[in-house]
C-alpha atoms as a PDB file:
ATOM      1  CA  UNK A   1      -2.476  27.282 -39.905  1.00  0.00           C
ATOM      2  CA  UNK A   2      -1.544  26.511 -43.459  1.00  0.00           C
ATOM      3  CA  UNK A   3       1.605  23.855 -43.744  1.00  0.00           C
ATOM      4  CA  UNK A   4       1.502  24.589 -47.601  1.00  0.00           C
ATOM      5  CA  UNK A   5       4.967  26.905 -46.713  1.00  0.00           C
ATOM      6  CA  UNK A   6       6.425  23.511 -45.328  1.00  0.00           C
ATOM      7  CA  UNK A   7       6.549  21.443 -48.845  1.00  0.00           C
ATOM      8  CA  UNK A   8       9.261  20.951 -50.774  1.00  0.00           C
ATOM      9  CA  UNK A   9       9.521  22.253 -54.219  1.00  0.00           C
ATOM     10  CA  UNK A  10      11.753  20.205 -56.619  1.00  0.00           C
ATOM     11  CA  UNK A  11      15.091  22.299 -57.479  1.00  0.00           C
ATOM     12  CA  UNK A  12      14.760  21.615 -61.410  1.00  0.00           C
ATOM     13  CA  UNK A  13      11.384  22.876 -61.035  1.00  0.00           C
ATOM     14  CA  UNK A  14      13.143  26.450 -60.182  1.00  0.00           C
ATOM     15  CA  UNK A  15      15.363  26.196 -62.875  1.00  0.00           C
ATOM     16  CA  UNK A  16      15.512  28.991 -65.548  1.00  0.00           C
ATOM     17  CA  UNK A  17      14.890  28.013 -68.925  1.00  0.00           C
ATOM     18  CA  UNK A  18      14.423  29.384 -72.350  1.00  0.00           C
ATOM     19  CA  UNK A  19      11.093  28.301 -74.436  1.00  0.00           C
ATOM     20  CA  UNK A  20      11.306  29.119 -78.429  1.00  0.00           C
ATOM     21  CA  UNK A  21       7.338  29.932 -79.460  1.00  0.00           C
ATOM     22  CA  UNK A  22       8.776  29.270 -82.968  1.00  0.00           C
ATOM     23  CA  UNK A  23      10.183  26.378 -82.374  1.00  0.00           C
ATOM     24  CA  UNK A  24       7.655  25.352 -79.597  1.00  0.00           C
ATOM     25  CA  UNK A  25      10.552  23.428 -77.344  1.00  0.00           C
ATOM     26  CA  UNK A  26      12.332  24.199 -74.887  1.00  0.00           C
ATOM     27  CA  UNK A  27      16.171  25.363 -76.084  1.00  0.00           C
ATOM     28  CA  UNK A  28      19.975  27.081 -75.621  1.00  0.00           C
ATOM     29  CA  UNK A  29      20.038  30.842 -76.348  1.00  0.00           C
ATOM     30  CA  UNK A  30      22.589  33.460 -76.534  1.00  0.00           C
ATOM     31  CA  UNK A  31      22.030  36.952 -74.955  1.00  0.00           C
ATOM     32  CA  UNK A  32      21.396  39.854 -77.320  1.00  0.00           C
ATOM     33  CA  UNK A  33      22.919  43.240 -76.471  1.00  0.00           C
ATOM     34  CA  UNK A  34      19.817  44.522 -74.882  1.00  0.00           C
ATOM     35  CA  UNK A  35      18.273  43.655 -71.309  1.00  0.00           C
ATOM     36  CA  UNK A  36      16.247  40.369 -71.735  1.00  0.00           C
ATOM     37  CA  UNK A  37      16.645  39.580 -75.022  1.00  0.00           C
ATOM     38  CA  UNK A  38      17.311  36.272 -75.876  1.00  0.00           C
ATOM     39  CA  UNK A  39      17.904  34.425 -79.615  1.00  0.00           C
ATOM     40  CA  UNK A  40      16.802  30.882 -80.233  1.00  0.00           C
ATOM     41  CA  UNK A  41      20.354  28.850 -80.647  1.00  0.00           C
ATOM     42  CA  UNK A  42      18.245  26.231 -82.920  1.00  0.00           C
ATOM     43  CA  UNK A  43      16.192  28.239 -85.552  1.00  0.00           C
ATOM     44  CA  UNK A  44      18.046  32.413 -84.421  1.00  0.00           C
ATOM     45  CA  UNK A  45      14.718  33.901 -84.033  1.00  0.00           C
ATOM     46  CA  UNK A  46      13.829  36.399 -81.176  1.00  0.00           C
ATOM     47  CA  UNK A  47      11.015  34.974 -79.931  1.00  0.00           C
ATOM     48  CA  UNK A  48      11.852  33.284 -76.815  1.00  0.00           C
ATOM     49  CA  UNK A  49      10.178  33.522 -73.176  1.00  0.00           C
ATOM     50  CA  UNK A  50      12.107  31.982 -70.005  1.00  0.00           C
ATOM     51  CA  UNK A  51      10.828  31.357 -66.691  1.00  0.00           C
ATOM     52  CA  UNK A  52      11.123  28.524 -63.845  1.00  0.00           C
ATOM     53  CA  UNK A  53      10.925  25.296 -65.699  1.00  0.00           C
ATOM     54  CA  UNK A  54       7.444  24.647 -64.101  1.00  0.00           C
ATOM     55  CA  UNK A  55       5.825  28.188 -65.031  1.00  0.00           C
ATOM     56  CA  UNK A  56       7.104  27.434 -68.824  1.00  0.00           C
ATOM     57  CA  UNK A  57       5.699  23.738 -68.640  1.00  0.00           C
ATOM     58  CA  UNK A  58       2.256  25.059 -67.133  1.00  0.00           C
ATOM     59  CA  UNK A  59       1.616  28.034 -69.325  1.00  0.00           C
ATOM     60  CA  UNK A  60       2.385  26.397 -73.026  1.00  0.00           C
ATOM     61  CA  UNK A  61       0.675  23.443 -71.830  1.00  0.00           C
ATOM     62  CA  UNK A  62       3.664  21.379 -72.432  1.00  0.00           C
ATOM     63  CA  UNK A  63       3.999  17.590 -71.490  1.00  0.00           C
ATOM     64  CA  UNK A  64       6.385  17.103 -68.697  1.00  0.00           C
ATOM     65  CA  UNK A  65       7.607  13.506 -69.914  1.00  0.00           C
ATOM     66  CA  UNK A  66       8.405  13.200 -73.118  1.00  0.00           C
ATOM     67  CA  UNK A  67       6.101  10.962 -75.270  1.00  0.00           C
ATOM     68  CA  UNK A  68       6.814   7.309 -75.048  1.00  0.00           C
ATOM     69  CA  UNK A  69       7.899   5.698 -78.287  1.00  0.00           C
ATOM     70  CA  UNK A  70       5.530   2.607 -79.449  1.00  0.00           C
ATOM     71  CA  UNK A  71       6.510  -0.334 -82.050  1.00  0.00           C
ATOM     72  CA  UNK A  72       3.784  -0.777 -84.793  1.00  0.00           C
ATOM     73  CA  UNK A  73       3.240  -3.809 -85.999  1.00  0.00           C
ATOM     74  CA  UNK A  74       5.319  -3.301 -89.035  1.00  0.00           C
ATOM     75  CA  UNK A  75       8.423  -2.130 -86.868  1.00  0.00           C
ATOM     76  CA  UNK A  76       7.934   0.768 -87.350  1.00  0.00           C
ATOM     77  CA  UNK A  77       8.527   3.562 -84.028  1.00  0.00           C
ATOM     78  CA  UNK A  78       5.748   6.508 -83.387  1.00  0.00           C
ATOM     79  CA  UNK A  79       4.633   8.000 -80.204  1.00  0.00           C
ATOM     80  CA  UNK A  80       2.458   6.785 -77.917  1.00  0.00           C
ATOM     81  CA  UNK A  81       0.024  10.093 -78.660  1.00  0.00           C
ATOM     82  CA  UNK A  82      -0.007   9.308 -82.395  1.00  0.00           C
ATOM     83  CA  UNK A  83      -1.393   5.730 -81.597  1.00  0.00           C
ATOM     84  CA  UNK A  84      -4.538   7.005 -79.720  1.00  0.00           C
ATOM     85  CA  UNK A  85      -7.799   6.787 -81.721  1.00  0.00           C
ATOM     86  CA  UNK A  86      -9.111  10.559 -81.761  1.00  0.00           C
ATOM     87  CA  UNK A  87     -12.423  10.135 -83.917  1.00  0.00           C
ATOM     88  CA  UNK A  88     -14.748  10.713 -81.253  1.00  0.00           C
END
């Protein structure tokens, strides 16, 4: 018998949100007049999806923490992807 059923599932992981492809975050929208139409409240384009916080997350291949912020040398702040060396 499978006790996959029995886990529990994280409630902000249910949550609805609302992902702008044009802005590629998640972000507040209003409601247009028509069923499931949604504007971006940051740039006012119509190009949103929504879904559970985790289905949005898994299908834009989105990090779930937010990049860690790393002090050069000179002081200067950048995130911990930009200090990676990519020249493979």
């Amino acid at each position: 018998m499978a006790e996959d059923s029995n886990k529990e599932v994280a409630p902000e992981s249910l949550q609805i949100v609302f992902y702008c492809k044009d802005c590629n975050e998640i972000v507040d929208t209003s409601r247009v007049g028509k069923k499931y139409v949604y504007t971006c409240a940051k740039c006012g384009t119509k190009n949103v999806a929504f879904g559970t916080h985790r289905s949005i997350v898994n299908y834009f291949r989105m990090d779930e923490m937010p990049a860690k912020r790393v002090k050069k040398d000179d002081g200067e702040s950048v995130a911990k992807s930009e200090t990676t060396d990519k020249s493979l």
